[in-house]
PDB file of N, CA and C in Angstrom:
ATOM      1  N   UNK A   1     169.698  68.193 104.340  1.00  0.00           N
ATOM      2  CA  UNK A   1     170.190  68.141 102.974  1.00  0.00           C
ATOM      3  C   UNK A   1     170.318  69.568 102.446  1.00  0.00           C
ATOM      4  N   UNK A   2     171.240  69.632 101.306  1.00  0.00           N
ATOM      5  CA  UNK A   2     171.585  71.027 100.749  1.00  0.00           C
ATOM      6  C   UNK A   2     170.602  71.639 100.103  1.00  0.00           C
ATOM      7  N   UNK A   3     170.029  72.942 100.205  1.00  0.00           N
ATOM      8  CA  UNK A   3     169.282  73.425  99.202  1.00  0.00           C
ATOM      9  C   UNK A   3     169.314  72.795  97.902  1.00  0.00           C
ATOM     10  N   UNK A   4     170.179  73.307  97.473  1.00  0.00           N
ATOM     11  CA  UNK A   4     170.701  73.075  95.965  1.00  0.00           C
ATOM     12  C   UNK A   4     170.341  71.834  95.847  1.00  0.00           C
ATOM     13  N   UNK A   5     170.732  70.706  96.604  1.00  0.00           N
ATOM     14  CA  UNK A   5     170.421  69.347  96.073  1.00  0.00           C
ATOM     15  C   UNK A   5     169.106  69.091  96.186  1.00  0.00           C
ATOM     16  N   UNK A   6     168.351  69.510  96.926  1.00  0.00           N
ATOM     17  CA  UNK A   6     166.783  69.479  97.348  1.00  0.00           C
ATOM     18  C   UNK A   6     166.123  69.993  95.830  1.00  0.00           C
ATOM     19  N   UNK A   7     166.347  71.220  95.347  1.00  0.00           N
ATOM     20  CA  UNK A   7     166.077  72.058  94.298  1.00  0.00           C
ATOM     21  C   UNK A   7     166.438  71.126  92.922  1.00  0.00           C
ATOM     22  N   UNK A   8     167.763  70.316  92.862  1.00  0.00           N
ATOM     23  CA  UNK A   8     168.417  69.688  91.935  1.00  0.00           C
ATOM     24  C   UNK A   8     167.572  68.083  91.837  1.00  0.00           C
ATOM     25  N   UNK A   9     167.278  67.096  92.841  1.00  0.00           N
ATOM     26  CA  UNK A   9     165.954  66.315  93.085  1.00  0.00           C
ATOM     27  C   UNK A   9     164.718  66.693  92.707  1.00  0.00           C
ATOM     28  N   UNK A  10     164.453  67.848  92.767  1.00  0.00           N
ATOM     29  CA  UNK A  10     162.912  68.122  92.147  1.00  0.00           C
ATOM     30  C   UNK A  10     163.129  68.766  91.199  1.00  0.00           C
ATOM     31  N   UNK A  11     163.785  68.712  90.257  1.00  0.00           N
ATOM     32  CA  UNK A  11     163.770  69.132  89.246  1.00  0.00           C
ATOM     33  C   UNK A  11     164.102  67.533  88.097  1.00  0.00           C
ATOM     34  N   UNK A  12     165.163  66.825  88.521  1.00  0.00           N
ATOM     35  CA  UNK A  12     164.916  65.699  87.920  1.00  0.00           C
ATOM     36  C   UNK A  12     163.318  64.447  88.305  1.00  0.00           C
ATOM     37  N   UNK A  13     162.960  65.064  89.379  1.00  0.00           N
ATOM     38  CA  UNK A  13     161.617  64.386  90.072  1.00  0.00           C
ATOM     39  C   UNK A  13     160.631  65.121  88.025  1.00  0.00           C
ATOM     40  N   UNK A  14     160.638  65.770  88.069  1.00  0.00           N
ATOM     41  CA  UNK A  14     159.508  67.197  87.076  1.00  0.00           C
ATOM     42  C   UNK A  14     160.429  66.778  85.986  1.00  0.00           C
ATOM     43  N   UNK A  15     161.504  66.057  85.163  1.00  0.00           N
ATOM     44  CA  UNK A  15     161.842  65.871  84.095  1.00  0.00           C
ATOM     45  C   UNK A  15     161.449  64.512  84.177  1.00  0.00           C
ATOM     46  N   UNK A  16     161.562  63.392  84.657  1.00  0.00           N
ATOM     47  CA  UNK A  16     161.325  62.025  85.164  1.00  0.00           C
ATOM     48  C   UNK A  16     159.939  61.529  84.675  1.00  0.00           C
ATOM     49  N   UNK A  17     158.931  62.911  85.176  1.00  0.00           N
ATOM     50  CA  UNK A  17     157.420  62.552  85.193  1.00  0.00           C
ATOM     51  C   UNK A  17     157.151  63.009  83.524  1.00  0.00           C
ATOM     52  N   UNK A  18     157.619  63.726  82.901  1.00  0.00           N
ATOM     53  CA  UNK A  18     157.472  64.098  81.686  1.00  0.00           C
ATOM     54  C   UNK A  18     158.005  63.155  80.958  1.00  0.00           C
ATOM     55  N   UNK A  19     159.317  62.425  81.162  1.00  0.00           N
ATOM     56  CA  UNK A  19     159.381  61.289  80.347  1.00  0.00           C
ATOM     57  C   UNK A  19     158.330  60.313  80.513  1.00  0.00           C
ATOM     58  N   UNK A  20     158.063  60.003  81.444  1.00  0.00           N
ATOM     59  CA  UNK A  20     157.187  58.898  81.805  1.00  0.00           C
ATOM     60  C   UNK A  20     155.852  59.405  80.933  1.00  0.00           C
ATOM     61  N   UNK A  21     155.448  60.121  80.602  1.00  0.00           N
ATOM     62  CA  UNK A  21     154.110  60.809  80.320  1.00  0.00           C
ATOM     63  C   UNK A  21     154.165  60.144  78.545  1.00  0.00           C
ATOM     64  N   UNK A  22     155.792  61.006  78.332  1.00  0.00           N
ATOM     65  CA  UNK A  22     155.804  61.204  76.884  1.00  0.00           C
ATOM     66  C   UNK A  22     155.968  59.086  75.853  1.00  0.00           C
ATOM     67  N   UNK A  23     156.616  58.699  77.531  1.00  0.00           N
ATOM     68  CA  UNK A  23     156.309  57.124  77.326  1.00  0.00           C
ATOM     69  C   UNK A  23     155.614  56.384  76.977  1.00  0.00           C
ATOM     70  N   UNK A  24     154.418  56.717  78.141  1.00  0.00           N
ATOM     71  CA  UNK A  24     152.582  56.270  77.956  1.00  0.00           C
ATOM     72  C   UNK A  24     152.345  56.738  76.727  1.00  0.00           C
ATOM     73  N   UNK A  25     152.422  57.820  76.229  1.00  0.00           N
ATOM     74  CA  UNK A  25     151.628  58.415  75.138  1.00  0.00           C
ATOM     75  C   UNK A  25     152.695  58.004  73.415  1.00  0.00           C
ATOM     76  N   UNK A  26     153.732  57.270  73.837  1.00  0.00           N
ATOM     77  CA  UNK A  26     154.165  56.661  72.622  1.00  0.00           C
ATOM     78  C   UNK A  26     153.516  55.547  72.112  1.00  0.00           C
ATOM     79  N   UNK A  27     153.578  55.429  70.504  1.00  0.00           N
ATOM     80  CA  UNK A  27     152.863  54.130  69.897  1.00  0.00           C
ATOM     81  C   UNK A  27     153.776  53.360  69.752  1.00  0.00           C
ATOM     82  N   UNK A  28     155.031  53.448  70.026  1.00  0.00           N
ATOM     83  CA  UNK A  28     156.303  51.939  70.217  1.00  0.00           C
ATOM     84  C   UNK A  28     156.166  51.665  69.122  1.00  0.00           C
ATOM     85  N   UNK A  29     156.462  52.196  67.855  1.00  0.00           N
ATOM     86  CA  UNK A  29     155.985  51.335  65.943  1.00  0.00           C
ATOM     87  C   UNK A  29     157.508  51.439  66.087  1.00  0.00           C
ATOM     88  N   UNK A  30     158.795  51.947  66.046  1.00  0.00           N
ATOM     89  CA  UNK A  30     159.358  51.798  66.079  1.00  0.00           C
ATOM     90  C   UNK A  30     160.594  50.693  67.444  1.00  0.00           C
ATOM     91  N   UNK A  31     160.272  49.538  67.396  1.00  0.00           N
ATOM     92  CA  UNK A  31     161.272  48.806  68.553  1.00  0.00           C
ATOM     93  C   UNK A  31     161.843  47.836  68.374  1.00  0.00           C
ATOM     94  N   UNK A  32     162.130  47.346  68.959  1.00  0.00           N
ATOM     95  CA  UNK A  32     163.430  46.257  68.961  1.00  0.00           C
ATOM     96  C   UNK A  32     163.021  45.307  69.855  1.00  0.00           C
ATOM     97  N   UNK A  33     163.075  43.627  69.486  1.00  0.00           N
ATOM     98  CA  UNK A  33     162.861  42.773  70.642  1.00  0.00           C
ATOM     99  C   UNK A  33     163.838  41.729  70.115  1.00  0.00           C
ATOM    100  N   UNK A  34     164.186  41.537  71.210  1.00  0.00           N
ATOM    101  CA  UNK A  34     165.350  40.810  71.749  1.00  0.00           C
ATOM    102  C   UNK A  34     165.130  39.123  72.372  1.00  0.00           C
ATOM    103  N   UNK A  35     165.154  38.040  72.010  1.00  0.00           N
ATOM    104  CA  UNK A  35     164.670  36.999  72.823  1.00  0.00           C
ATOM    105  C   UNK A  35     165.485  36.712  73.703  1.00  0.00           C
ATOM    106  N   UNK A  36     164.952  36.136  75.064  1.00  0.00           N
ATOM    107  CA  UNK A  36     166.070  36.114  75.940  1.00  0.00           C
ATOM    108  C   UNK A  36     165.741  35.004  76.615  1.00  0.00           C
ATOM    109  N   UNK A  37     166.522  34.063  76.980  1.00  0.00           N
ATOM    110  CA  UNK A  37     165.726  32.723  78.264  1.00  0.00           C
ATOM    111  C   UNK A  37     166.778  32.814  79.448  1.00  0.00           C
ATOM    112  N   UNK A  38     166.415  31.877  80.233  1.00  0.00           N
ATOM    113  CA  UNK A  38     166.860  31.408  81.488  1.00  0.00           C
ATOM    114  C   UNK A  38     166.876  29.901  81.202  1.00  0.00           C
ATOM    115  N   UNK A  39     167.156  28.770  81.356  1.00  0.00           N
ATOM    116  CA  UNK A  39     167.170  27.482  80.951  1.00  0.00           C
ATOM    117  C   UNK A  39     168.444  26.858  81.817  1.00  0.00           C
ATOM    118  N   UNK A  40     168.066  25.470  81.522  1.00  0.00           N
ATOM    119  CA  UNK A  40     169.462  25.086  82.550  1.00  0.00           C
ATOM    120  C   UNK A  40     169.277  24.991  84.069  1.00  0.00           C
ATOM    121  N   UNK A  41     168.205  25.215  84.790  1.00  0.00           N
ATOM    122  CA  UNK A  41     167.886  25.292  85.660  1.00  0.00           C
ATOM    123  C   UNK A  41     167.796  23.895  86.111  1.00  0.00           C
ATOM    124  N   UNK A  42     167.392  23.053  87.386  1.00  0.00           N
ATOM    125  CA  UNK A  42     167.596  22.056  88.214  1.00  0.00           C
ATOM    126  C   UNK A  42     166.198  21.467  87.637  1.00  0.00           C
ATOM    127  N   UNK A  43     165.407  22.546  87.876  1.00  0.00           N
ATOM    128  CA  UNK A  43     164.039  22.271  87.704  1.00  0.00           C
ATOM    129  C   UNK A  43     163.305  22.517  86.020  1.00  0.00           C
ATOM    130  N   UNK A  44     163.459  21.689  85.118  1.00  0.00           N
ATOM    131  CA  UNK A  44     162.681  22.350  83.916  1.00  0.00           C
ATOM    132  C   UNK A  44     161.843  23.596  84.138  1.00  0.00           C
ATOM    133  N   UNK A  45     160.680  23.199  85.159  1.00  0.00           N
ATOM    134  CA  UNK A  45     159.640  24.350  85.466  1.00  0.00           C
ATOM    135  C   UNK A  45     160.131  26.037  85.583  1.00  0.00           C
ATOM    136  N   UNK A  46     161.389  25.766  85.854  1.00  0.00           N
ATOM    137  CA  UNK A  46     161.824  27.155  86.150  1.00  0.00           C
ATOM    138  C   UNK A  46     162.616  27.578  85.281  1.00  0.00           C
ATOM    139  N   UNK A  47     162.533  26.865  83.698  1.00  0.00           N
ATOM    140  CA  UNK A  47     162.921  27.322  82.885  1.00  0.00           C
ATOM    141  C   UNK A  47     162.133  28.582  82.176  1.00  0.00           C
ATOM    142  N   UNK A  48     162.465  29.825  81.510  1.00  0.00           N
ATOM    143  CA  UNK A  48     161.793  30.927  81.252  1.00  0.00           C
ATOM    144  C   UNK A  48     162.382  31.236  79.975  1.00  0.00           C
ATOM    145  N   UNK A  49     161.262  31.937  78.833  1.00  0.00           N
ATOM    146  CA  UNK A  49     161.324  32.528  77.765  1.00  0.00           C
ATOM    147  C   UNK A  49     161.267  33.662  77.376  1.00  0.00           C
ATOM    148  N   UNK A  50     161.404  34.708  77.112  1.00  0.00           N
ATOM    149  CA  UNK A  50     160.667  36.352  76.773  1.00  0.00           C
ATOM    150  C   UNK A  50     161.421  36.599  75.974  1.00  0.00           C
ATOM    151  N   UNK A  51     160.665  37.668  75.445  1.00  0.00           N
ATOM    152  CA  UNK A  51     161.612  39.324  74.846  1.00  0.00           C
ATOM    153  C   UNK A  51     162.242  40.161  75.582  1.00  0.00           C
ATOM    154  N   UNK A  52     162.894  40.900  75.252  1.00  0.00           N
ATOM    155  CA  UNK A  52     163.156  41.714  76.119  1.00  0.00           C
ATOM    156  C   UNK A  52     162.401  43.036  74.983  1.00  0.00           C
ATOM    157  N   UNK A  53     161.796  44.142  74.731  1.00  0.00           N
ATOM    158  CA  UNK A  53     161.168  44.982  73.775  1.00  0.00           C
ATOM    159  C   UNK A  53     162.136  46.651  74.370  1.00  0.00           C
ATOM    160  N   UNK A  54     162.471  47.168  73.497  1.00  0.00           N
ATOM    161  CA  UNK A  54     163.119  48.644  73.874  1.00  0.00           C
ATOM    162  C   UNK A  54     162.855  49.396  72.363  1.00  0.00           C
ATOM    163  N   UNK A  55     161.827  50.276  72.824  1.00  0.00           N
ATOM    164  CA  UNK A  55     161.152  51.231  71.898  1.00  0.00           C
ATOM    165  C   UNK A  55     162.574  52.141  71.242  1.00  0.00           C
ATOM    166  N   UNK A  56     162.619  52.392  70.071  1.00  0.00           N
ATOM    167  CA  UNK A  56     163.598  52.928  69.630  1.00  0.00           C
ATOM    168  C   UNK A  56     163.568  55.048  69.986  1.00  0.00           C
ATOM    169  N   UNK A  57     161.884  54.545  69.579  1.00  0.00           N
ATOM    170  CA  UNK A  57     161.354  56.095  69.755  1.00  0.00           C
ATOM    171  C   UNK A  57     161.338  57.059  71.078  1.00  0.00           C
ATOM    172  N   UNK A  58     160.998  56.162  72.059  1.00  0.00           N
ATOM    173  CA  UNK A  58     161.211  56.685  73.565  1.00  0.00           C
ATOM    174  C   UNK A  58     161.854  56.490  74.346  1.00  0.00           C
ATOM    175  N   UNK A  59     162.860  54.740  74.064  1.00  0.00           N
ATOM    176  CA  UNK A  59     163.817  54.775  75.461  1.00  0.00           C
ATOM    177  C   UNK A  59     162.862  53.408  76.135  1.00  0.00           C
ATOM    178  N   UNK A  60     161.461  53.419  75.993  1.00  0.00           N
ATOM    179  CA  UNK A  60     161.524  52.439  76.818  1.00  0.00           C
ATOM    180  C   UNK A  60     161.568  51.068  76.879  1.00  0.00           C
ATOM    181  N   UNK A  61     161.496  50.555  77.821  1.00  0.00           N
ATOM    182  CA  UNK A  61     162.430  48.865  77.733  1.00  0.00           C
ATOM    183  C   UNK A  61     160.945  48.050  79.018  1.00  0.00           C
ATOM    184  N   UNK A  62     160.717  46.729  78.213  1.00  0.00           N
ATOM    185  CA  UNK A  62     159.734  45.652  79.118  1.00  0.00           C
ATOM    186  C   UNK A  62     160.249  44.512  78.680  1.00  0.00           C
ATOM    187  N   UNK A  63     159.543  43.821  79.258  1.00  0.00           N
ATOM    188  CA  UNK A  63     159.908  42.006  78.543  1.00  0.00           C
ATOM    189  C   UNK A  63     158.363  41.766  78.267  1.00  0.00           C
ATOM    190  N   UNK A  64     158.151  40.979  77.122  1.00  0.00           N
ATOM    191  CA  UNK A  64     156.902  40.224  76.517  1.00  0.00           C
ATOM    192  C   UNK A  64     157.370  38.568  76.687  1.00  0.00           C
ATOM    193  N   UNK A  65     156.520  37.900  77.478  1.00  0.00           N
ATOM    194  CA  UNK A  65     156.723  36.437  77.818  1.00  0.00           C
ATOM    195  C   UNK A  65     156.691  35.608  76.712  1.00  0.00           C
ATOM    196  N   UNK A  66     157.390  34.743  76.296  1.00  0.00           N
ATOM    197  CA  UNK A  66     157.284  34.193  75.294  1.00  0.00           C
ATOM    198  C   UNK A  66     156.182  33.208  75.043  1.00  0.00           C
TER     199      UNK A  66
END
């Protein structure tokens, strides 16, 4: 592989881990949840409920089960 791209990978590797950091260490007061299902399925049982949650403040995105 190319220098440059080797150099250009670890450098988004070292911006990546700092988001992730600045993620953990957010309080999410600002977000957004979204309800979302799956339904319709063959099987009731495998019918599913959640949120979908995406912090306004950091970017990040989970699902909370309904």
């Amino acid at each position: 592989m190319n220098i440059k791209m080797i150099k250009l990978l670890n450098q988004r590797d070292v911006i990546d881990d700092k988001i992730k950091s600045f993620q953990r260490e957010c309080p999410h007061k600002d977000k957004t949840s979204i309800p979302k299902s799956d339904t319709g399925n063959w099987s009731i049982s495998d019918d599913r409920w959640w949120y979908e949650v995406i912090c306004n403040d950091c970017g990040k995105q989970w699902n909370i089960d309904q």
